[in-house]
Protein backbone atom coordinates (compact mmCIF):
# COMPACT_ATOMS: atom_id res chain seq x y z
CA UNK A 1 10.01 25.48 5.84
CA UNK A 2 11.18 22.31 6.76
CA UNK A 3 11.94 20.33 3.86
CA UNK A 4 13.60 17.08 2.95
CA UNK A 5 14.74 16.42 -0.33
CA UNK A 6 15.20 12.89 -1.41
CA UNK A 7 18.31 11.35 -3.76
CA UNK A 8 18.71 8.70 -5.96
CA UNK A 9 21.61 5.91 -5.28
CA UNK A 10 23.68 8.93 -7.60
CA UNK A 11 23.13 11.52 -4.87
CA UNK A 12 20.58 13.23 -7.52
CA UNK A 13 17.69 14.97 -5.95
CA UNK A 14 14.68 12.92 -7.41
CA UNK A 15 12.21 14.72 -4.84
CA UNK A 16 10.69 16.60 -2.16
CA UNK A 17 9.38 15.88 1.24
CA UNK A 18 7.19 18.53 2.62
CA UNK A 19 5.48 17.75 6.35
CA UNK A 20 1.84 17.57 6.26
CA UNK A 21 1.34 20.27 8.77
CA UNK A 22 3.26 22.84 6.01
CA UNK A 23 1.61 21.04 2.92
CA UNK A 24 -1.92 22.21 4.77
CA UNK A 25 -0.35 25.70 5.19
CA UNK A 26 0.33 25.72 1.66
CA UNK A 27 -3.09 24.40 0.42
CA UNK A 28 -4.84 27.22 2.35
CA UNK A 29 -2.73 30.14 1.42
CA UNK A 30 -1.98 28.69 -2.47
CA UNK A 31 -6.07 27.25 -3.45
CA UNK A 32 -4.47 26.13 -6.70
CA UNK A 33 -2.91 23.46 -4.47
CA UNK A 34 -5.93 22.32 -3.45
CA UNK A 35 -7.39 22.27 -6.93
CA UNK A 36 -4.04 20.15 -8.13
CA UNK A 37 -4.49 17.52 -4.75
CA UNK A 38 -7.99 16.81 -6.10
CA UNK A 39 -7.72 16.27 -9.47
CA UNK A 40 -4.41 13.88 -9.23
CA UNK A 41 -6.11 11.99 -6.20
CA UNK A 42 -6.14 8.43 -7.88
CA UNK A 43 -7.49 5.64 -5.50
CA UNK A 44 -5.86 2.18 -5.62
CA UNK A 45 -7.96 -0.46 -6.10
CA UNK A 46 -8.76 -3.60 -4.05
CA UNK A 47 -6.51 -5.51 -5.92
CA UNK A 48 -3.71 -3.17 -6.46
CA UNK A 49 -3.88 -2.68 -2.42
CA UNK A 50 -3.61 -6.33 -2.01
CA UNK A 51 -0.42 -6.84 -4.19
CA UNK A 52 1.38 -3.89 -1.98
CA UNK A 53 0.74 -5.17 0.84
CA UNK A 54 1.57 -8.88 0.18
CA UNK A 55 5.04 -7.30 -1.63
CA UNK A 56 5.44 -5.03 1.93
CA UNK A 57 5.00 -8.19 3.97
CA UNK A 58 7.54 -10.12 1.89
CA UNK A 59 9.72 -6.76 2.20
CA UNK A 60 8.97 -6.93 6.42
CA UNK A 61 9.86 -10.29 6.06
CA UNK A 62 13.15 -10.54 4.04
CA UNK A 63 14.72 -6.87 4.13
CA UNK A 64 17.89 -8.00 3.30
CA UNK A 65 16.35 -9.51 -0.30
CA UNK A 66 16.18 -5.93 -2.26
CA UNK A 67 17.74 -5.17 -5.07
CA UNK A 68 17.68 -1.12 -6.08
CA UNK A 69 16.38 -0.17 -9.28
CA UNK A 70 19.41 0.89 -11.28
CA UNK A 71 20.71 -2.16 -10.26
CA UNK A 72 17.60 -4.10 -11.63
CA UNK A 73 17.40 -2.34 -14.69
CA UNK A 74 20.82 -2.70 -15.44
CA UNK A 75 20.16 -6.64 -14.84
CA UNK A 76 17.50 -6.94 -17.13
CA UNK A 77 19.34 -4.57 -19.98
CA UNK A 78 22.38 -7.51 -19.52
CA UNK A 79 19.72 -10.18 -20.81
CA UNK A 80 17.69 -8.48 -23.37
């Protein structure tokens, strides 16, 4: 299996990346998968798809004005 984990800015593993063809492998041999994929299947809606993409454009647009999030929260603890 072919998998990818993914870190924090700490080097912690937050996560798992498994590739779609293997996630399908999975679903078929494991039907609780399946059952799990359907019932945590939450749709965005229109609105909520319109704010990610107008944040991803401004991302696209200024990549270099990011900020990670334990630096943000870390920020906002300073001026609470």
């Amino acid at each position: 299996m072919n998998l990818k984990f993914i870190h924090d800015n700490k080097g912690n593993k937050t996560g798992v990346f498994i590739p779609i063809e293997e996630w399908q492998t999975l679903k078929t041999k494991y039907s609780d998968l399946q059952n799990e994929e359907v019932e945590n299947n939450i749709e965005l809606t229109s609105w909520q798809k319109e704010i990610l993409d107008e944040r991803l454009d401004d991302y696209y647009k200024n990549p270099s004005d990011v900020v990670d999030f334990d630096t943000t929260i870390a920020s906002i603890r300073k001026k609470i």
